[in-house]
Structures are given as C-alpha cells and as structure tokens.
Protein backbone atom coordinates (compact mmCIF):
# COMPACT_ATOMS: atom_id res chain seq x y z
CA UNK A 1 0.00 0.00 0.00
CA UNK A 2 3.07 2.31 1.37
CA UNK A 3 4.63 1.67 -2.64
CA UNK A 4 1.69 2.39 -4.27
CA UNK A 5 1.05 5.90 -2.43
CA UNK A 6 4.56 6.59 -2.96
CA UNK A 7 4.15 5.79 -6.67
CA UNK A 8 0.86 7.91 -7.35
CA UNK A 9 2.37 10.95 -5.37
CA UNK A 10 5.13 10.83 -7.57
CA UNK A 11 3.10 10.77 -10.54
CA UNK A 12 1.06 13.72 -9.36
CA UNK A 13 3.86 16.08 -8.84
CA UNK A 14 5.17 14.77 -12.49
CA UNK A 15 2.24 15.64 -13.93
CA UNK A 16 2.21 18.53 -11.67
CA UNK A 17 5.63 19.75 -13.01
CA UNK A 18 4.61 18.99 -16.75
CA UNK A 19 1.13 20.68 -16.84
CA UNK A 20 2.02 23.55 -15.12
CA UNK A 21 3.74 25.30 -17.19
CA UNK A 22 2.07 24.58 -20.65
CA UNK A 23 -1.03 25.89 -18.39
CA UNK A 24 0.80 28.89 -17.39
CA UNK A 25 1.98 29.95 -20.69
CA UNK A 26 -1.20 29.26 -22.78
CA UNK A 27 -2.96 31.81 -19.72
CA UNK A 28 -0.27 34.21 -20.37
CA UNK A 29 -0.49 34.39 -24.30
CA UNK A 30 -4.66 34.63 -23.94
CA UNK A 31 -4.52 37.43 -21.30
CA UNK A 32 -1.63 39.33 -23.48
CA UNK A 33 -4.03 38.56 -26.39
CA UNK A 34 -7.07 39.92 -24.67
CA UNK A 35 -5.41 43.11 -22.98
CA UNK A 36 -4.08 44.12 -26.88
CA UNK A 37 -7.36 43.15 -28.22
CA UNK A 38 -8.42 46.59 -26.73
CA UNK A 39 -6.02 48.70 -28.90
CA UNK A 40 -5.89 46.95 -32.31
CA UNK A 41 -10.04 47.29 -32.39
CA UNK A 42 -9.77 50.15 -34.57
CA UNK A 43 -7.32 48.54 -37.17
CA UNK A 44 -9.46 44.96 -36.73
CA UNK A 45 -12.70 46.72 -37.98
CA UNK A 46 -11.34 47.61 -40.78
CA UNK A 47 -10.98 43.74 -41.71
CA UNK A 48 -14.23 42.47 -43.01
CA UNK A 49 -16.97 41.08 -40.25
CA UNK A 50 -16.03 37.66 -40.89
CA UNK A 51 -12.84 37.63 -40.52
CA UNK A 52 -11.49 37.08 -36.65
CA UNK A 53 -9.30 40.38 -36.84
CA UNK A 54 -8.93 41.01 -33.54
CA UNK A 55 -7.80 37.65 -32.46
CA UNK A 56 -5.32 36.95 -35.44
CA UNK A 57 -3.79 40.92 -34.98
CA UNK A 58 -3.90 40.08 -31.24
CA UNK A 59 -1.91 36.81 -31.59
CA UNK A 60 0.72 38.38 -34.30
CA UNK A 61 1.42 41.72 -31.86
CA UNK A 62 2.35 38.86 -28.96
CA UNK A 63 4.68 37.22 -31.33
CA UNK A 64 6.02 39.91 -32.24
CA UNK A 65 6.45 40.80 -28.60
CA UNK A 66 8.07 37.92 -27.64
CA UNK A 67 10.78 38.43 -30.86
CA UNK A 68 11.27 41.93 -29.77
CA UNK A 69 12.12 40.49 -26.48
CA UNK A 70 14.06 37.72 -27.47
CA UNK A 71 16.38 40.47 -29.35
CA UNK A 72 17.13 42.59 -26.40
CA UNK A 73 17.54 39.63 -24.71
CA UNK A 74 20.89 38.79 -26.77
CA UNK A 75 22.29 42.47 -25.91
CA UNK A 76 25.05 43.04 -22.77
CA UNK A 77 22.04 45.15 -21.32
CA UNK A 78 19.84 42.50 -21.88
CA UNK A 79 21.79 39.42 -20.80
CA UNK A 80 22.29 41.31 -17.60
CA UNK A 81 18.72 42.28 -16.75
CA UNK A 82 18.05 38.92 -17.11
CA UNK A 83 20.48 37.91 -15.01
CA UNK A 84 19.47 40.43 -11.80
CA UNK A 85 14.95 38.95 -12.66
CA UNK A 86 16.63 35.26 -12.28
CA UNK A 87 18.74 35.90 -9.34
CA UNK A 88 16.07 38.32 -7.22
CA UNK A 89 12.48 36.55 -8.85
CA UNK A 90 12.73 33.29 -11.23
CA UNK A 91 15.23 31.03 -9.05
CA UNK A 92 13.26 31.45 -6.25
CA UNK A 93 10.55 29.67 -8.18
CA UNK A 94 10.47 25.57 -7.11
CA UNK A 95 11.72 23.91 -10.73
CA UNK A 96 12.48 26.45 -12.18
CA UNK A 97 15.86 25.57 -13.00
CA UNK A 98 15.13 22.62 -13.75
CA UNK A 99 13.09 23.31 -16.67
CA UNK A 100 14.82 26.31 -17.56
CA UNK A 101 17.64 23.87 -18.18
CA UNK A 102 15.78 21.65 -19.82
CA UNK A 103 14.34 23.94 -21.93
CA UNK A 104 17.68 25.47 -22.91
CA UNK A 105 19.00 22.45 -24.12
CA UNK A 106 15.90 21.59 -26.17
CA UNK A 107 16.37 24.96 -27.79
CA UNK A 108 19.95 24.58 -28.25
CA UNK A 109 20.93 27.26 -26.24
CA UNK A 110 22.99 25.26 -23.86
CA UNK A 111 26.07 23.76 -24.59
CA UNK A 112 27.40 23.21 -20.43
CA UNK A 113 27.63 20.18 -19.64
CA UNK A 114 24.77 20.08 -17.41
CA UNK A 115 22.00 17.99 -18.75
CA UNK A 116 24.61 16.02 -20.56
CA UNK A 117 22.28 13.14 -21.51
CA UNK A 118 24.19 9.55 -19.60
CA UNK A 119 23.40 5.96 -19.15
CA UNK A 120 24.18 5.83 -15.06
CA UNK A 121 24.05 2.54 -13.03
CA UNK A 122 22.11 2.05 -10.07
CA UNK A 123 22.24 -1.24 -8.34
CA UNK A 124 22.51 -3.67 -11.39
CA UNK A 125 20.55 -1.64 -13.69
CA UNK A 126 21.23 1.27 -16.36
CA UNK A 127 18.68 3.89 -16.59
CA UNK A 128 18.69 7.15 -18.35
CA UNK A 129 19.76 10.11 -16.85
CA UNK A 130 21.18 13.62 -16.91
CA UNK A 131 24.05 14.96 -15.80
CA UNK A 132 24.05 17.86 -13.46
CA UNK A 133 27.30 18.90 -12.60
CA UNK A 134 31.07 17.45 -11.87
CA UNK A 135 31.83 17.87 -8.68
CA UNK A 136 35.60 18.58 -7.83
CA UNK A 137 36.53 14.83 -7.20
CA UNK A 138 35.49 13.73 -10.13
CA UNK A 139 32.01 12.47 -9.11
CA UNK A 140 28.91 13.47 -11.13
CA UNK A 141 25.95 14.39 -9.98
CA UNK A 142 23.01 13.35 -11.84
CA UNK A 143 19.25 13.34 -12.56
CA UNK A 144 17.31 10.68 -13.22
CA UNK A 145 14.08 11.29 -14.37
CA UNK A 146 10.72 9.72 -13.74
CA UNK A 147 8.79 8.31 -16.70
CA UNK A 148 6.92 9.70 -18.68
CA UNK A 149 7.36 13.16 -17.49
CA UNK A 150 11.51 14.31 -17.55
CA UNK A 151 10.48 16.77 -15.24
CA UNK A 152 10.43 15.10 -11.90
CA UNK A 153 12.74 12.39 -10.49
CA UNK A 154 15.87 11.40 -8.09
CA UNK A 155 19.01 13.09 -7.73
CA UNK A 156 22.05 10.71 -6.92
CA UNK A 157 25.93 11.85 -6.83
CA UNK A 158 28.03 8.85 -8.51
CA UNK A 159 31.48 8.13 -9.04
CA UNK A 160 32.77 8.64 -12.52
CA UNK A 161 32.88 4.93 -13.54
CA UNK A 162 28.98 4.57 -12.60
CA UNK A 163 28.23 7.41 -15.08
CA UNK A 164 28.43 6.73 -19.10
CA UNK A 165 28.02 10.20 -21.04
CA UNK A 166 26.44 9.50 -24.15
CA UNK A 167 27.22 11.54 -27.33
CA UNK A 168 23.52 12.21 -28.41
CA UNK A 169 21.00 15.18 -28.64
CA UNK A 170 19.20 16.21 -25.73
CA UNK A 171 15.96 15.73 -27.30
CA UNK A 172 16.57 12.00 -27.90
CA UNK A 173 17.30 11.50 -24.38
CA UNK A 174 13.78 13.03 -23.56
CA UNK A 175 12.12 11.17 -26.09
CA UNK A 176 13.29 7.73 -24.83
CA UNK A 177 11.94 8.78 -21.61
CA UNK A 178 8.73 10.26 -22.32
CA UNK A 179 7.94 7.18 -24.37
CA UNK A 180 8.03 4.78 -21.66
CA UNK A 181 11.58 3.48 -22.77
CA UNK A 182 10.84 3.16 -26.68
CA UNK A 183 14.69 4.25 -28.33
CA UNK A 184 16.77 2.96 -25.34
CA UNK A 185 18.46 0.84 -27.87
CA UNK A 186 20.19 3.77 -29.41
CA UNK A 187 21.03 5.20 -25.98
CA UNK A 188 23.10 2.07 -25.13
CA UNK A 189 24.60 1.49 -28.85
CA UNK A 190 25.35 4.94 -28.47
CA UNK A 191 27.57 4.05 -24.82
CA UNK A 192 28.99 0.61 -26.33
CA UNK A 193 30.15 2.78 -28.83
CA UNK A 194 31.86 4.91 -27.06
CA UNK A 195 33.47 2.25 -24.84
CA UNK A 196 34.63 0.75 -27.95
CA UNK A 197 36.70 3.87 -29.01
CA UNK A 198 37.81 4.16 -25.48
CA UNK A 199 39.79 0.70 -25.54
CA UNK A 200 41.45 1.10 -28.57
C-alpha cells in the first residue's frame, strides 16, 4: 500500500511539473491577447466582419512581442537584466531551474555540460539520466528522471565509472523517456560505442 502511495504521489507532482507550465503559458499568451485586443479594435474593424481580426492581430502583436524580447535579450544590457529577474524573482521559483535547463538544451541554447544526456548505473541496472554537474573529485551528480514526465525524479551523486556520457541530442534523451523506454536501444549502442573507441 506504502509503494503504491509513494508511486501515485510521484506521478502527481510529475504531472504537476509537466502541466504547469504549458497551463501557465497558454494563460499568459490569452490574457496578453485579450489586454491588446483593446487597442488593435480600430485597425481589426477595418478587416471584413467575418474575418477574426482582432484575435489573429492580437496573436501576431504577442509574437512579435516575444521576438522583440528575445532580441534585447541577446544584448550586454539585456543578458544582464536577465540575469538580476533570475537571481532576485525566477530562481526562487520551485523547478524552475530545472526546466529552464531543460528547456535550454531543447532549444539549443545550452552547450554546459549540465544535462549532458548519460546511461548511469544504479544497483545492477542502467537507466537514463542527466548529468548535473562534476563535482571537484570527479564524481557526477546526476538526474534521473521519472517516466513519462523528464520533469520530476531522483538526484544521486556517482562516481565517474557509474556514469556513461552518451554523445547524443538532448531531445533524444527526452524522447526515450517520455515514451516509456521506446529508443533505449540507441542510448546504449550509443555508450557501447563509445566504450569501444575508449579501448582502442
């Protein structure tokens, strides 16, 4: 009984950790969309009646938005106001970093070595995990996600011979997870092969 309540909590904060912020943006975009709606009425009416003029000009000024954003984001003014929201607001946040890390490397904005996709070995088996950080004698410490959701699991620090980096995208990593193992093949082809080049 003790398992399965330990199980089903586990799933709910997955889920939890997944849902939330899909939720959180789709709320964001509407209410940007609805509080612009107000000032593009005049140009929407001159769209015919039929046409949803309001909505479409709402959605392109939050796209827009979000690229003008996105390009003061890559200035030294922008990188560092970023930096100071994190540090005082975002971090502060429960997961955040976690899926702001994730998310990074499923952009391609990341190339640290954290969330280094890895095959690590716990007790006799190999799961899939993600490396964290190196800690200064050598051990790694790593994430192992639950499945489906990579956004909730167990975090265990392991000596470097317990921990196999793997030479793949970040995005295959996930997908092996999120569909309940399916690809795990090419995850451990992908460590054989690397073992192999090792020994010679």
């Amino acid at each position: 009984m003790k398992y399965y309540l330990k199980s089903a909590v586990r799933a709910l904060v997955g889920g939890f950790l997944l849902i939330t912020p899909i939720y959180l943006t789709i709320l964001l975009l509407l209410k940007a969309m609805k509080s612009l709606g107000r000032v593009v009425q005049p140009l929407a009416r001159l769209l015919p009646r039929s046409f949803p003029g309001e909505t479409v000009i709402s959605f392109l000024g939050v796209l827009i938005l979000c690229l003008l954003v996105g390009i003061i984001l890559r200035t030294s003014w922008g990188q560092a106001a970023r930096i100071r929201i994190e540090t005082s607001i975002l971090q502060k946040i429960p997961g955040y970093e976690v899926i702001r890390g994730m998310t990074s490397q499923l952009a391609g904005q990341s190339r640290e070595i954290a969330w280094q996709p890895a095959l690590a070995e716990i007790e006799d088996a190999l799961v899939p995990a993600f490396i964290v950080e190196e800690l200064d004698d050598r051990r790694f410490t790593v994430f192992v996600p639950s499945v489906p959701t990579p956004f909730a699991g167990a975090i265990y620090i392991l000596t470097a011979e317990r921990v196999h980096p793997l030479n793949v995208p970040f995005t295959q990593a996930v997908k092996a997870i999120t569909r309940w193992g399916s690809g795990s093949k090419e995850l451990v082809d992908a460590m054989q092969g690397r073992a192999t080049s090792l020994m010679k």
